[in-house]
N, C-alpha and C. Protein backbone atom coordinates (compact mmCIF):
# COMPACT_ATOMS: atom_id res chain seq x y z
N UNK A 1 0.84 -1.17 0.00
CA UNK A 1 0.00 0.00 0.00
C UNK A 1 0.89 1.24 0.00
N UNK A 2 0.30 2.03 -0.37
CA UNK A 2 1.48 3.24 -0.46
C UNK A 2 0.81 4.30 0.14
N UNK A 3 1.58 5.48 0.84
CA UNK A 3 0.95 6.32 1.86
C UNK A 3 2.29 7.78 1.44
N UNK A 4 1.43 8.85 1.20
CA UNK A 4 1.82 9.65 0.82
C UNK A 4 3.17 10.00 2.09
N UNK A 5 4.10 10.78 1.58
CA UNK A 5 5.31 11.26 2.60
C UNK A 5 4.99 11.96 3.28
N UNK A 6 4.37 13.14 2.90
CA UNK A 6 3.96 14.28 3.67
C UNK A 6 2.71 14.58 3.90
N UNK A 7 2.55 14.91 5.01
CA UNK A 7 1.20 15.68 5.65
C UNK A 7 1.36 16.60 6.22
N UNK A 8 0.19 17.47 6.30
CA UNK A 8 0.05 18.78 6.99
C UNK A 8 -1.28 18.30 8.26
N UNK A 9 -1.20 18.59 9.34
CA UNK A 9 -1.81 18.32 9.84
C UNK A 9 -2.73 19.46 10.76
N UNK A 10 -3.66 19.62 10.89
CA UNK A 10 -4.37 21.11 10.99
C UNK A 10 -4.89 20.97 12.09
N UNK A 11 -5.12 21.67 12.96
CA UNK A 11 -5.24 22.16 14.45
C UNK A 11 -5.77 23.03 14.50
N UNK A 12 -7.33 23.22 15.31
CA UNK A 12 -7.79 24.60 15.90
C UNK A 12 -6.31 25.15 16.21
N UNK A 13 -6.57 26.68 16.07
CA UNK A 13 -5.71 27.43 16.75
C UNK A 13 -6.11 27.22 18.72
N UNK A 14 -5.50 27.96 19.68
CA UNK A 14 -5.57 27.94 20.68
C UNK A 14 -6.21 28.86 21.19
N UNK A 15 -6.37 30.05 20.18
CA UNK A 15 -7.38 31.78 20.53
C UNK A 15 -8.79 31.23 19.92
N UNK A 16 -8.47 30.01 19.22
CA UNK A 16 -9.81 29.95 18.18
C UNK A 16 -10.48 30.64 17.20
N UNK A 17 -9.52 31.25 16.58
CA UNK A 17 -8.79 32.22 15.25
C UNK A 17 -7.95 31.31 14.52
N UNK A 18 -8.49 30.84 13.76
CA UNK A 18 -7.55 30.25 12.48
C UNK A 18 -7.47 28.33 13.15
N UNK A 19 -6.50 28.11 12.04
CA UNK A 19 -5.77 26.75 12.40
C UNK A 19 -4.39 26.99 12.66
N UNK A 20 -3.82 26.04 12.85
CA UNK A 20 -2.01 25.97 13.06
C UNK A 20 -2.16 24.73 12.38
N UNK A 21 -0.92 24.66 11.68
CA UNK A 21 -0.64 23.75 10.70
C UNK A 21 0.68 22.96 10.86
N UNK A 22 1.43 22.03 11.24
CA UNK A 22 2.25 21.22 11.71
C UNK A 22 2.07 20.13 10.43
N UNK A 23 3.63 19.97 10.01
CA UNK A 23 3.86 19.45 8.74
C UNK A 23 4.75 18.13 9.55
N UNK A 24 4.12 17.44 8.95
CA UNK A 24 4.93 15.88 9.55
C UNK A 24 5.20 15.06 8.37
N UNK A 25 6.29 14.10 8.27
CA UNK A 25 6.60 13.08 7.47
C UNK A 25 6.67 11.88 7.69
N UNK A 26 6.40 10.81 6.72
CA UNK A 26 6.48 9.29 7.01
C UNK A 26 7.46 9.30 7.87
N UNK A 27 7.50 7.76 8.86
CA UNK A 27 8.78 7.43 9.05
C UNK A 27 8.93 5.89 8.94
N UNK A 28 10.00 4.92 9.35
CA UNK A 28 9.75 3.62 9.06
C UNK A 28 8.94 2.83 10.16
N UNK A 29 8.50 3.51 11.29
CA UNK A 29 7.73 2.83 12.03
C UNK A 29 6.34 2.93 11.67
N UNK A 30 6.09 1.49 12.14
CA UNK A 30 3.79 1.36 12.72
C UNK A 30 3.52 1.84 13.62
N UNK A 31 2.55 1.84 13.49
CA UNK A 31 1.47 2.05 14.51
C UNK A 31 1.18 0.97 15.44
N UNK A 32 0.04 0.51 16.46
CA UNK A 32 -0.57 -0.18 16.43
C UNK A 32 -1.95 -0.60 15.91
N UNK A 33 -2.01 -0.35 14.75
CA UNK A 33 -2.87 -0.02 13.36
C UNK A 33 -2.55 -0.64 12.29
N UNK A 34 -1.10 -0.60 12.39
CA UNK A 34 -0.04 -1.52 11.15
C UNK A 34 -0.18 -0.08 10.13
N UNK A 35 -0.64 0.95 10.05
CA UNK A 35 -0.40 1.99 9.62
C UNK A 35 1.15 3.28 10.11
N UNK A 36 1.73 3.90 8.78
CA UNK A 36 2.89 4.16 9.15
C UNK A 36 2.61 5.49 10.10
N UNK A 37 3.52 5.93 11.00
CA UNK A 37 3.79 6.75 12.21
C UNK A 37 4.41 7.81 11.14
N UNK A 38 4.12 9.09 11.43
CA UNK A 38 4.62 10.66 11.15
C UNK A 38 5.33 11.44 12.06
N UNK A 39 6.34 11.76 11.74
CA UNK A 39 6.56 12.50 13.01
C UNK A 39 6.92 14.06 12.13
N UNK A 40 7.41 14.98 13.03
CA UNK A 40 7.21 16.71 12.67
C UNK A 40 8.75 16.76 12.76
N UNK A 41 9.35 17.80 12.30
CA UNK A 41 10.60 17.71 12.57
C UNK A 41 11.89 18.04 13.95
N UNK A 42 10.64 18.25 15.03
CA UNK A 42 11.49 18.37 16.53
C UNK A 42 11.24 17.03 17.25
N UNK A 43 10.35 15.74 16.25
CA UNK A 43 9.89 14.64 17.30
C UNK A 43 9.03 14.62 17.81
N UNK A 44 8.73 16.16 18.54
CA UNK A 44 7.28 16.14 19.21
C UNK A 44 6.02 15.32 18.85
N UNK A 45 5.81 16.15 17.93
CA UNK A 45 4.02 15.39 17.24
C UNK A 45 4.37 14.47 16.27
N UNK A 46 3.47 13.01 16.89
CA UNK A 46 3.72 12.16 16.08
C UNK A 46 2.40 11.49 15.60
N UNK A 47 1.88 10.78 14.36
CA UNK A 47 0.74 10.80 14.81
C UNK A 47 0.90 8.92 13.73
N UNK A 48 -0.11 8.01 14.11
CA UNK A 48 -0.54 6.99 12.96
C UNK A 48 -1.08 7.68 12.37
N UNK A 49 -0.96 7.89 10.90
CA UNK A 49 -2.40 8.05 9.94
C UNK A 49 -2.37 6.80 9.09
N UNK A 50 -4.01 6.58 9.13
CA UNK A 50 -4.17 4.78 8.02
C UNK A 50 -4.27 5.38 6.28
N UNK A 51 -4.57 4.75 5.73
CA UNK A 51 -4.71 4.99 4.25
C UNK A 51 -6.02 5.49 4.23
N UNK A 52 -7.26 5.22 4.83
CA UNK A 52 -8.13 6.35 5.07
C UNK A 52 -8.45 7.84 5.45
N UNK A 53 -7.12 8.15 6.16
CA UNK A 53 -6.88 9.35 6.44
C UNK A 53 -7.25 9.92 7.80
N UNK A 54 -7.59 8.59 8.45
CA UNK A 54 -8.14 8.17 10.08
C UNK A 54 -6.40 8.71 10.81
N UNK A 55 -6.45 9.57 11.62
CA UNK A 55 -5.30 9.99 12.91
C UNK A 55 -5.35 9.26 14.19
N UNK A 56 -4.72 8.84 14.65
CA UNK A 56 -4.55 8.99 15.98
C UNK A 56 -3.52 9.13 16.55
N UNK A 57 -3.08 10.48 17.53
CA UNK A 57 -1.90 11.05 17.86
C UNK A 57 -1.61 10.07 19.17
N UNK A 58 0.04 10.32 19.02
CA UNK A 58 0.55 9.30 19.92
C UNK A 58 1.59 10.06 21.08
N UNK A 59 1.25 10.16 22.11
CA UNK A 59 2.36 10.43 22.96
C UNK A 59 3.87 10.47 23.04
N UNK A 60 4.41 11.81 22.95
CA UNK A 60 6.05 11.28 22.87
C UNK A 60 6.65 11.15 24.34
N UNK A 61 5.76 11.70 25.42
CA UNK A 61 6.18 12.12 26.73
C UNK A 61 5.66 11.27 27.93
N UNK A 62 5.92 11.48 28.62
CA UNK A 62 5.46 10.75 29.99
C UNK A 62 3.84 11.48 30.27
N UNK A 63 3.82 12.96 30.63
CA UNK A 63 2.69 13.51 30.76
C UNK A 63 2.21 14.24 29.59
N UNK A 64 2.47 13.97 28.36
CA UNK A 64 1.89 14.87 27.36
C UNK A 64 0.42 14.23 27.00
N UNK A 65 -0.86 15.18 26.58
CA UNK A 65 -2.17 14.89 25.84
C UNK A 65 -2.19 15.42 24.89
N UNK A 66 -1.69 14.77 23.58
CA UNK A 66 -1.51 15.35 22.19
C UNK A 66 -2.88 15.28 22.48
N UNK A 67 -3.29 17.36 21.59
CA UNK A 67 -4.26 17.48 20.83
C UNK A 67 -4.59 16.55 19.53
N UNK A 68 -6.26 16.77 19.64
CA UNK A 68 -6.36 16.23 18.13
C UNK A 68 -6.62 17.08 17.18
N UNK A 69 -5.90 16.89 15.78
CA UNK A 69 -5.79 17.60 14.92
C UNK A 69 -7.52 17.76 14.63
N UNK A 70 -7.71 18.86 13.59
CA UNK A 70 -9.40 18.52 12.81
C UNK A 70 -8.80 17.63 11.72
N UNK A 71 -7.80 17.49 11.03
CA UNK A 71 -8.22 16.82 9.45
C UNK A 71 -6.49 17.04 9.24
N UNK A 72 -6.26 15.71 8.23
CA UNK A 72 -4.75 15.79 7.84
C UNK A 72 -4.91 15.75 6.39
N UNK A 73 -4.17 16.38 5.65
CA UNK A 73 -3.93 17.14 4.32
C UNK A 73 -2.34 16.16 3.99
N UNK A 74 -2.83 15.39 2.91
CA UNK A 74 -1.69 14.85 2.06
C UNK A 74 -0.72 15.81 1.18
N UNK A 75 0.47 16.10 1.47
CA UNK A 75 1.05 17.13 0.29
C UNK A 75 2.56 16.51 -0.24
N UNK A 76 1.40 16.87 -1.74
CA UNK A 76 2.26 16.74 -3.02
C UNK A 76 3.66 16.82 -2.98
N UNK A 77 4.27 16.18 -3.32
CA UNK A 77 5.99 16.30 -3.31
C UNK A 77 5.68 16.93 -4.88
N UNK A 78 6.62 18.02 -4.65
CA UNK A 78 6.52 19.24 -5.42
C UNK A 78 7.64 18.56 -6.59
N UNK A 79 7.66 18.39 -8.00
CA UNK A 79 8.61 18.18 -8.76
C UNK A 79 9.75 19.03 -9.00
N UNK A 80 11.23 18.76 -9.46
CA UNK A 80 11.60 19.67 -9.52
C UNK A 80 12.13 20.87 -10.50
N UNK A 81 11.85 22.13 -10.87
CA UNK A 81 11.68 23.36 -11.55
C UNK A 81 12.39 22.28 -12.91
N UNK A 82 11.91 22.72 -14.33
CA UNK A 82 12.19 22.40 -15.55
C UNK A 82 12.91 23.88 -16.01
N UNK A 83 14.11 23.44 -16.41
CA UNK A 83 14.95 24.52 -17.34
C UNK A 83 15.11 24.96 -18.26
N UNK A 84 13.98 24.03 -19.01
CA UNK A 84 13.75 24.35 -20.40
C UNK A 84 12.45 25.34 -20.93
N UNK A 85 12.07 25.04 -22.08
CA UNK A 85 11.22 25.78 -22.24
C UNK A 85 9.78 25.82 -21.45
N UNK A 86 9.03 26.77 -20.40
CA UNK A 86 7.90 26.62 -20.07
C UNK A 86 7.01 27.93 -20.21
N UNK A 87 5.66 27.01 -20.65
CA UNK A 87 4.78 27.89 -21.66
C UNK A 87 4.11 29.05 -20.61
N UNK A 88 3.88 30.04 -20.62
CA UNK A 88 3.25 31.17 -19.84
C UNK A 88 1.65 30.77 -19.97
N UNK A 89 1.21 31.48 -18.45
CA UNK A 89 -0.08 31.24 -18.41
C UNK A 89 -0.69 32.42 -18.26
């Protein structure tokens, strides 16, 4: 099965103004889901997401209660820039 690299993962804000957005990547671990684990790039937030797009955040700490995100956003691995000719839009 294949599971996109990147996610964005979206969060009420904390004023309840906007979202906060926390970008996490595959890593080689499961879950207990058998779905792959994400983590962000300080370790902190880590979360299972399944191929449905189902979360469940996982504790990195002794006393931490990861929030739950609202909704995780798959993102595109961006190709990279062409040097040749490209047509104007």
């Amino acid at each position: 099965m294949s599971y996109p690299e990147i996610y964005e993962l979206v969060f009420e804000a904390p004023t309840g103004a906007g979202s906060d957005v926390v970008v996490v990547r595959r890593t080689e671990l499961k879950g207990a889901g058998g779905h792959p684990i994400y983590m962000d790039e300080t370790g902190i937030v880590r979360a299972e997401i399944s191929d449905r797009g189902e979360i469940r955040m996982l504790a990195t700490g002794g006393h931490q209660a990861p929030r739950r995100p609202l909704g995780a956003r798959p993102v595109e691995r961006r190709k990279p820039a062409h040097h040749g000719h490209t047509p104007h839009r």
